[in-house]
Protein backbone atom coordinates (compact mmCIF):
# COMPACT_ATOMS: atom_id res chain seq x y z
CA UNK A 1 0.00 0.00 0.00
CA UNK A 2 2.64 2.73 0.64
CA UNK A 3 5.09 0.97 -1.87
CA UNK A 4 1.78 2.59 -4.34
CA UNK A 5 2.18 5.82 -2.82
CA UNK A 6 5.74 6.55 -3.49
CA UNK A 7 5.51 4.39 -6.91
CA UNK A 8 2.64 7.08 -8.18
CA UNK A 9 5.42 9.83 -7.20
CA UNK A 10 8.79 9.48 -7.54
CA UNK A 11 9.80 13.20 -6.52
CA UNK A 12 11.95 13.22 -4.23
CA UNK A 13 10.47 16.01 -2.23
CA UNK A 14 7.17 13.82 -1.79
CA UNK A 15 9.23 10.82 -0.96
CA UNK A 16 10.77 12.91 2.30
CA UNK A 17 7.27 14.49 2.92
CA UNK A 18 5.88 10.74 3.29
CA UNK A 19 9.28 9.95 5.89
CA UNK A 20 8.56 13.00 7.66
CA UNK A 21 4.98 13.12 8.71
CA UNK A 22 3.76 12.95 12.14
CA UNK A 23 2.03 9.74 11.35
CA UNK A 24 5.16 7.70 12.26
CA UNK A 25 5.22 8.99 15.86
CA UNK A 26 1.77 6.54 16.22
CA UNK A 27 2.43 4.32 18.79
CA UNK A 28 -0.84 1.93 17.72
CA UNK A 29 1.01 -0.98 16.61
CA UNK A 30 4.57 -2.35 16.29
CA UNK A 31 6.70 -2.35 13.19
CA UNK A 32 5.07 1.27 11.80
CA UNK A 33 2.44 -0.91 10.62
CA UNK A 34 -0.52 1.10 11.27
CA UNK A 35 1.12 4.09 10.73
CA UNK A 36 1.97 2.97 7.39
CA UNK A 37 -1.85 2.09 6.64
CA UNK A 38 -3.08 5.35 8.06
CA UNK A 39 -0.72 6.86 5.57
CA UNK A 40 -2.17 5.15 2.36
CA UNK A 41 -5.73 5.84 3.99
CA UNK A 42 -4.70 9.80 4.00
CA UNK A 43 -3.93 9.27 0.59
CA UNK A 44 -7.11 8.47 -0.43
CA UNK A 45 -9.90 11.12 -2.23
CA UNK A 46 -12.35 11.93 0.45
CA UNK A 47 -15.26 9.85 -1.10
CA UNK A 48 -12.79 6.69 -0.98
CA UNK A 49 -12.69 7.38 2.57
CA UNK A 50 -15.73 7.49 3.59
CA UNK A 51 -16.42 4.45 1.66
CA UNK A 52 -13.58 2.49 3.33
CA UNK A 53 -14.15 3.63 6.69
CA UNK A 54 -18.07 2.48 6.04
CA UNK A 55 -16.88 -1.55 6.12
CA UNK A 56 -16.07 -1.38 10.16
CA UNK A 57 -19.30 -2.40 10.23
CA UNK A 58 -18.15 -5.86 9.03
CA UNK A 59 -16.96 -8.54 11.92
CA UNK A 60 -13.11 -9.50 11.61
CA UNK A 61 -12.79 -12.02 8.85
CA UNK A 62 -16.29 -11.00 7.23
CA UNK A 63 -16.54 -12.21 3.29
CA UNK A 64 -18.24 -9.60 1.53
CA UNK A 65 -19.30 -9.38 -2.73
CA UNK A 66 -19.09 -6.36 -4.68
CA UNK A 67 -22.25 -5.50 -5.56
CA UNK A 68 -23.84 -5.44 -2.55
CA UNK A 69 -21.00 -3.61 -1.10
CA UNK A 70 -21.60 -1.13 -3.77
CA UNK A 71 -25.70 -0.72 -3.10
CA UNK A 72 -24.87 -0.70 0.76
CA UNK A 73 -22.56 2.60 -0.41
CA UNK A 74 -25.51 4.10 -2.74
CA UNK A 75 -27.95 3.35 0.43
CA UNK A 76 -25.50 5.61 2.52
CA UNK A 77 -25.22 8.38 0.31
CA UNK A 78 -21.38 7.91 -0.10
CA UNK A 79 -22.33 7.99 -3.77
CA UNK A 80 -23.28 10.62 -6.81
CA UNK A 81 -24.15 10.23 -9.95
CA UNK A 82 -21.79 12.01 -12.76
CA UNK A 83 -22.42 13.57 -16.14
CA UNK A 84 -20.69 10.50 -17.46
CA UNK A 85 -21.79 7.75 -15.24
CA UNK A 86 -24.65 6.47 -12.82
CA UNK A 87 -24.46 5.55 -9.47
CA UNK A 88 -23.64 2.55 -9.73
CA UNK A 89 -20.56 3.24 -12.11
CA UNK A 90 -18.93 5.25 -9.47
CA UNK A 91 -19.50 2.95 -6.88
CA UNK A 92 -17.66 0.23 -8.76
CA UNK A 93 -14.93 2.50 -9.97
CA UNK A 94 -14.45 3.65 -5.83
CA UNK A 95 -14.44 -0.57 -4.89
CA UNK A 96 -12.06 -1.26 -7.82
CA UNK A 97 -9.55 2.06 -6.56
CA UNK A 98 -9.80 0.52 -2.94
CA UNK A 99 -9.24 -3.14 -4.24
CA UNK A 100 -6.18 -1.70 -6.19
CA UNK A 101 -4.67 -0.03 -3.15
CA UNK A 102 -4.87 -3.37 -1.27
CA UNK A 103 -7.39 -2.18 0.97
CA UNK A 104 -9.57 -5.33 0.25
CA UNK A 105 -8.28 -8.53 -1.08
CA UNK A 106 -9.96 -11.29 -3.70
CA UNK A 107 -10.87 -14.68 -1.67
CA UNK A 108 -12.37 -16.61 -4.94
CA UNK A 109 -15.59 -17.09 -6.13
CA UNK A 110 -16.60 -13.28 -6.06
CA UNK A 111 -15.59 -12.86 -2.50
CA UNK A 112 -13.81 -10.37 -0.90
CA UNK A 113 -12.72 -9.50 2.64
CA UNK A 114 -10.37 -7.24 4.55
CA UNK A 115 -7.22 -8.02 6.11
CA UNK A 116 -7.58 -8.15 10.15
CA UNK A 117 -4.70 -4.89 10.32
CA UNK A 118 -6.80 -2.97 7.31
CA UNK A 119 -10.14 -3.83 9.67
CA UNK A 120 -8.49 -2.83 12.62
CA UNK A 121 -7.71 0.79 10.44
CA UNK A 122 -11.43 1.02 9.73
CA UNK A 123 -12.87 0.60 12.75
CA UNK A 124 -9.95 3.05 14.27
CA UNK A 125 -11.43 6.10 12.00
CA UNK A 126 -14.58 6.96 13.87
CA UNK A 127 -14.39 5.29 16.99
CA UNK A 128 -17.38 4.16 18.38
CA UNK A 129 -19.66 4.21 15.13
CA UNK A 130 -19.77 1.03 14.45
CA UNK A 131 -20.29 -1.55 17.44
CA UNK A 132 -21.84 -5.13 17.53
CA UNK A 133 -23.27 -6.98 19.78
CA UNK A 134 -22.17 -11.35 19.78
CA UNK A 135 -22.26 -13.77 22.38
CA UNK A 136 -24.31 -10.97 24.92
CA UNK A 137 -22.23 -8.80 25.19
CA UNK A 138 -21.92 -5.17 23.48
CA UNK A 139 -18.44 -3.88 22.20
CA UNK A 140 -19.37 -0.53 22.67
CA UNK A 141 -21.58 1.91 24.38
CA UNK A 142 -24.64 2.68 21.57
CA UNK A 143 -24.59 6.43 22.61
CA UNK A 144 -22.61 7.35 19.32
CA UNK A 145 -23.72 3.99 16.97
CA UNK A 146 -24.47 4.17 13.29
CA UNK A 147 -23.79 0.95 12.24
CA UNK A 148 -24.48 -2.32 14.53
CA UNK A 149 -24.03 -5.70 13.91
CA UNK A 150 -26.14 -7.76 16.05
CA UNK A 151 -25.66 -11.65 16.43
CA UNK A 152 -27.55 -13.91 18.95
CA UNK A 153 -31.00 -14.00 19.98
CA UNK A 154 -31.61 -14.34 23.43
CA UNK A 155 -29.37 -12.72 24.57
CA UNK A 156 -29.24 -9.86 22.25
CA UNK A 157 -33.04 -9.12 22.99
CA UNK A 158 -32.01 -8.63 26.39
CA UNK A 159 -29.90 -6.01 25.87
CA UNK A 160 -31.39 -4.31 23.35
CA UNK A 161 -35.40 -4.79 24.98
CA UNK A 162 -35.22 -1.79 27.88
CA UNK A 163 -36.65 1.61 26.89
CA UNK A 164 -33.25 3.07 27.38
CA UNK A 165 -31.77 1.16 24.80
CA UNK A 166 -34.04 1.88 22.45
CA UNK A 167 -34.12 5.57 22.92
CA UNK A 168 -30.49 4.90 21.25
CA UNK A 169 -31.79 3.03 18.78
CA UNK A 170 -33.31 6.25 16.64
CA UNK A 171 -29.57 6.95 15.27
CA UNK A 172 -28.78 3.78 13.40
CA UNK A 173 -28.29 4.10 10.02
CA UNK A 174 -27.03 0.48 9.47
CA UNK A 175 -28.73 -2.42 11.42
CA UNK A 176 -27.67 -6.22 10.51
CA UNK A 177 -29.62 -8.66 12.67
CA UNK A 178 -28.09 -12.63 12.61
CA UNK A 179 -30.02 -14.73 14.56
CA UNK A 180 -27.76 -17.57 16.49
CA UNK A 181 -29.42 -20.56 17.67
CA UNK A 182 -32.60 -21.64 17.92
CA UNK A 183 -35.68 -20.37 17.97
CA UNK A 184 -36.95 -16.75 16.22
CA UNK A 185 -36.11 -13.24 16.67
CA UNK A 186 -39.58 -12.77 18.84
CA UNK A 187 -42.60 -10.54 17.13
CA UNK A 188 -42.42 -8.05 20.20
CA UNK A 189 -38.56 -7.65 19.92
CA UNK A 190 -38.98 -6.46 15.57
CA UNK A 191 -41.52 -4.52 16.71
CA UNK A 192 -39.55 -2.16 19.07
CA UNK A 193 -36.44 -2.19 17.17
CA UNK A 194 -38.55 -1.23 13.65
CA UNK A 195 -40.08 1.41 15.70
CA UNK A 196 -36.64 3.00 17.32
CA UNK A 197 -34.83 3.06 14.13
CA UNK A 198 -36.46 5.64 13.15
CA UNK A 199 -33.40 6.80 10.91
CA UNK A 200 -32.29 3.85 9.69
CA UNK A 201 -30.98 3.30 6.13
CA UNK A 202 -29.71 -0.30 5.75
CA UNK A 203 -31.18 -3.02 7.53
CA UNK A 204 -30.12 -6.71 6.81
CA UNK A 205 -32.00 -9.50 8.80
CA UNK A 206 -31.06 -13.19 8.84
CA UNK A 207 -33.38 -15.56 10.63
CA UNK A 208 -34.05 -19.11 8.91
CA UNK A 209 -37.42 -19.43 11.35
CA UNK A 210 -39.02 -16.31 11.25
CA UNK A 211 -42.10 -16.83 9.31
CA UNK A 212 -43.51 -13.21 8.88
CA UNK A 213 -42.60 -9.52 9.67
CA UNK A 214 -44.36 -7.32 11.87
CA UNK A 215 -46.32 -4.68 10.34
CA UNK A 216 -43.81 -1.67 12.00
CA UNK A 217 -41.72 -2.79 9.19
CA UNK A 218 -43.06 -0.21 7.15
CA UNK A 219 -41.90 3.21 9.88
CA UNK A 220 -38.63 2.71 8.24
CA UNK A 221 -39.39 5.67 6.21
CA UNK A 222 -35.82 6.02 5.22
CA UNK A 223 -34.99 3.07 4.27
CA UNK A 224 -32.62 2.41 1.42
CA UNK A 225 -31.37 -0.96 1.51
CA UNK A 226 -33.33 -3.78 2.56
CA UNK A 227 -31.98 -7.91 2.46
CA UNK A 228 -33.65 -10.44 3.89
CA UNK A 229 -32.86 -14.40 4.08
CA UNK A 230 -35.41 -16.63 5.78
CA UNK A 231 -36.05 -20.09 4.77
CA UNK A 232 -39.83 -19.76 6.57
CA UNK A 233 -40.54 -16.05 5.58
CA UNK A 234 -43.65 -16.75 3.28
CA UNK A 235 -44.91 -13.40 2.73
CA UNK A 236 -43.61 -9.21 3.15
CA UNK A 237 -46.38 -7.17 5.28
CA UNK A 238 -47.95 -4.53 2.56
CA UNK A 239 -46.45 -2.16 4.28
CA UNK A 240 -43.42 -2.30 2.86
CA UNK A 241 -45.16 -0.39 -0.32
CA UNK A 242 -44.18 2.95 2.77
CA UNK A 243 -40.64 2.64 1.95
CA UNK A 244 -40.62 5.19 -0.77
CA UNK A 245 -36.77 5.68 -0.93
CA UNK A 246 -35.94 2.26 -0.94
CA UNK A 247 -33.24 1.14 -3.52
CA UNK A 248 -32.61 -2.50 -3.17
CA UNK A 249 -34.74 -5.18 -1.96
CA UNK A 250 -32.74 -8.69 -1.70
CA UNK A 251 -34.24 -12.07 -0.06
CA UNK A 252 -32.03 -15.39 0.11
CA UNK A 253 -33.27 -19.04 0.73
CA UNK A 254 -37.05 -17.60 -0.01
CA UNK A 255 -37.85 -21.11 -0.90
CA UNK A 256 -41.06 -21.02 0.97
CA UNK A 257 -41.66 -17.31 -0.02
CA UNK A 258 -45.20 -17.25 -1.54
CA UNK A 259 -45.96 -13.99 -3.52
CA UNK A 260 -44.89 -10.40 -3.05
CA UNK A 261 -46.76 -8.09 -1.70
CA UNK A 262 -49.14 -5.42 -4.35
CA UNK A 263 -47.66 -3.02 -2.59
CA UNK A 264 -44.37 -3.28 -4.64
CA UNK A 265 -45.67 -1.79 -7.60
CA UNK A 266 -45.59 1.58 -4.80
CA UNK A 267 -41.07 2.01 -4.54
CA UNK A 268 -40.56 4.26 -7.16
CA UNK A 269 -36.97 4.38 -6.63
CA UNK A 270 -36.21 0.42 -6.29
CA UNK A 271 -33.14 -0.19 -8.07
CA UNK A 272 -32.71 -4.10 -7.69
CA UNK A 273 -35.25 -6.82 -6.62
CA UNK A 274 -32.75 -10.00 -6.18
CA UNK A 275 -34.83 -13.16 -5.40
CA UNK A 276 -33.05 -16.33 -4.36
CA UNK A 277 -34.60 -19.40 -3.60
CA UNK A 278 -31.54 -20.90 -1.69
């Protein structure tokens, strides 16, 4: 990554401007390491950055696919549209850039993930934004969350349940929800969180039991990004015809999923409606 930075610029004046910055003087890891990655990360346009810094939200070790990376970017805002290409276009030239830099590497079959030190940069960039909660216990406080990653059941209803929590609940703007275990994320527990999230933008919800949503679905009023994968989900509440801004609406293993709702014909701005039955 810094081997790039002084390869794109071979003056020598830039070459002692890269030894001399402060950045070295980080005592965050051994070996300069980190110092060395905030470098190429200061290096980067300011869209690039906020893109990057965006994939804290992702666990350690988390495989992730282009596309959706790219839609979960559009859902954010981190994205424009140019005179000379969409959305979209600019997305995948800002993934490409980062993949280029080293930020993310290739895994195989249209995987990619970050390496633990380049993860460890992300979630270093706006401490306490991103946070999850695994195994019951919270990594963070939620008092400055915009991104949470939520695995468990049980135990995750439990700390998220209490008024108090939820009050914290209205500044999400990214909410993934993997159910551990057995048994379902309960009716009573979607319904609160749906209903404290006011804000949120991105909401991904894995749960191979649950067998329908609550109606509260549709208060997301801002919601951009929406995936879904539940083997039992047979049917989405009409409500979701309320998300007016939504983008992208993708549900895995819908194998038992019986029709969509009318509703659908109601998201004027839906970008991408990915179905898959497994």
């Amino acid at each position: 990554m810094l081997g790039r930075i002084l390869y794109n610029n071979l003056d020598e004046d830039h070459w002692k401007d890269i030894l001399g910055t402060d950045l070295w003087e980080l005592q965050e890891a051994k070996d300069n390491i980190i110092p060395a990655l905030r470098l190429s990360y200061y290096h980067l346009s300011s869209p690039l950055r906020v893109c990057f810094a965006y994939c804290g939200v992702f666990p350690k070790g988390h495989y992730f696919i282009k596309d959706e990376l790219v839609c979960l970017w559009m859902a954010q805002c981190y994205v424009k549209s140019t005179h000379s290409g969409s959305m979209e276009d600019v997305a995948q030239t800002y993934f490409d850039d980062l993949r280029q830099r080293s930020f993310f590497e290739y895994c195989g079959g249209g995987r990619f993930k970050m390496h633990d030190l380049i993860h460890h940069l992300a979630l270093s960039l706006s401490p306490g934004e991103c946070s999850k909660i695994e195994g019951g216990k919270l990594s963070n406080s939620l008092e400055k969350v915009r991104h949470l990653w939520l695995e468990g059941q049980a135990e995750t209803e439990r700390l998220l349940m209490p008024c108090e929590s939820n009050d914290k609940l209205q500044y999400l703007w990214t909410l993934y929800m993997i159910k551990k275990g057995p048994g379902s994320f309960s009716g009573k527990f979607l319904d609160d969180v749906f209903l404290s999230t006011k804000h949120l933008r991105v909401l991904y919800l894995c749960d191979d039991e649950i067998s329908e949503l609550p109606d509260s679905f549709g208060s997301l009023k801002f919601l951009r990004y929406l995936g879904i994968s539940g083997g039992q989900l047979r049917r989405l509440p009409e409500t979701l015809g309320n998300l007016h801004y939504l983008q992208t609406l993708q549900v895995k293993r819908a194998r038992s999923m019986e029709e969509l709702p009318k509703s659908l014909k109601g998201l004027v701005n839906l970008r991408y409606l990915k179905l898959h039955r497994f």
